[in-house]
Protein backbone atom coordinates (compact mmCIF):
# COMPACT_ATOMS: atom_id res chain seq x y z
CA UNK A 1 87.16 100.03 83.69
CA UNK A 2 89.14 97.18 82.97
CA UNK A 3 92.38 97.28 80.70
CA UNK A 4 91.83 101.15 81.28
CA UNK A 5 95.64 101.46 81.98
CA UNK A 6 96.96 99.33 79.46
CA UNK A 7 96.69 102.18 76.36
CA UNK A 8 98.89 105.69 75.26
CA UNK A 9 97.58 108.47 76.78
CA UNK A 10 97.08 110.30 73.76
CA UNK A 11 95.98 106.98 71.32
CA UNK A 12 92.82 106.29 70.40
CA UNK A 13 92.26 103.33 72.34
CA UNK A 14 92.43 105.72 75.03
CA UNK A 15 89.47 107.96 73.84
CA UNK A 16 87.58 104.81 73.09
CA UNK A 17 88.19 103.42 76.35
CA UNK A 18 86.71 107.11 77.69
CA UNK A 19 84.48 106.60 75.91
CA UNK A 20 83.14 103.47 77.49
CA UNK A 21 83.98 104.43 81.08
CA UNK A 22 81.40 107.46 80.45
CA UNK A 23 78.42 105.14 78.93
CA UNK A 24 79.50 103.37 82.30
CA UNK A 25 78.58 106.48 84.61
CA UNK A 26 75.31 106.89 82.59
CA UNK A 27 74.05 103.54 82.83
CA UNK A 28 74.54 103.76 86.84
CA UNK A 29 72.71 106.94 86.69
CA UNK A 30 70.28 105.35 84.65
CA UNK A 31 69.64 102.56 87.02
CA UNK A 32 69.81 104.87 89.97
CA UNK A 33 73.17 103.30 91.17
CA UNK A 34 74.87 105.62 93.51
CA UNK A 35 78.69 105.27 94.81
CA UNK A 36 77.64 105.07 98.54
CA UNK A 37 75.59 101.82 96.90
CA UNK A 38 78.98 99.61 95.70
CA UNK A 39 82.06 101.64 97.47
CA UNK A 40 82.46 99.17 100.05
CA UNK A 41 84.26 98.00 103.32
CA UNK A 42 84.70 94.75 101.06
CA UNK A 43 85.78 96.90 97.96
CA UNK A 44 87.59 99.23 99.45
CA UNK A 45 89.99 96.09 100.73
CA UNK A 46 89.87 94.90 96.89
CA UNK A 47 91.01 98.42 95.92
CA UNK A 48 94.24 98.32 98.74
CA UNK A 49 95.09 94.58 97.20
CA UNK A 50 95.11 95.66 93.34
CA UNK A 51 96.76 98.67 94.13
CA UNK A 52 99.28 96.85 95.74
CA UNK A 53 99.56 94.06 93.12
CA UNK A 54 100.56 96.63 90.29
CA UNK A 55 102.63 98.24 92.27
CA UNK A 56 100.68 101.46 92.52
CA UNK A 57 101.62 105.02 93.49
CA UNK A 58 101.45 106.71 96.74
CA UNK A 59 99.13 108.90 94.79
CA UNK A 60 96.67 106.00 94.59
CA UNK A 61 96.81 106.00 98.79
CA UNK A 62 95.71 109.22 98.74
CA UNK A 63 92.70 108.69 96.78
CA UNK A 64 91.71 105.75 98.49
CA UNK A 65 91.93 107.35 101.91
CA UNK A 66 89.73 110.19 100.31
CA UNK A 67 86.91 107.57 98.64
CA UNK A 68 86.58 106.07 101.73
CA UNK A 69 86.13 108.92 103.77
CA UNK A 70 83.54 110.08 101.25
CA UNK A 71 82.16 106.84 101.23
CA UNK A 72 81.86 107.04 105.20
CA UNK A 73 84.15 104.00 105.46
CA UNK A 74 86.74 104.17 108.15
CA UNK A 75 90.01 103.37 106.37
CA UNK A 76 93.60 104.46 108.19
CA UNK A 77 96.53 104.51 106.54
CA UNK A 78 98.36 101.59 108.44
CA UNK A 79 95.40 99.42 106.93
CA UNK A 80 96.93 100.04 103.91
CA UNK A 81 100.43 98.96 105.04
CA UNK A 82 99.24 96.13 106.36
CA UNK A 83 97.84 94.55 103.41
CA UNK A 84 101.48 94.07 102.20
């Protein structure tokens, strides 16, 4: 969701933002939106290049390799070096 990391952990912004990201999830539910349905090639790339931008983790390669995998979207992990 978006400003999702800009609050405390433990604030209350943060539970409100939870908040939001789970009436997120039930709306796609709702509407019978399923991940396969917006994980992307295209979004996937979109993922590497904010990522990248705010100088992610080498956690956040980890999970990207694993949505895409999941997604059935060949990603290897000198993609994601060569985005730099």
């Amino acid at each position: 969701m978006p400003n999702s990391s800009a609050q405390d952990a433990i604030s209350g912004q943060k539970r409100d933002d939870c908040g939001r990201a789970g009436e997120a999830v039930v709306n796609l539910i709702r509407r019978g939106i399923t991940p396969r349905q917006i994980v992307t090639r295209a979004s996937m790339e979109n993922a590497i290049t904010v990522v990248i931008a705010l100088g992610g983790s080498t956690n956040a390669v980890l999970h990207l390799l694993a949505i895409a995998s999941s997604a059935g979207i060949k990603l290897k992990l000198d993609e994601l070096h060569a985005h730099r």
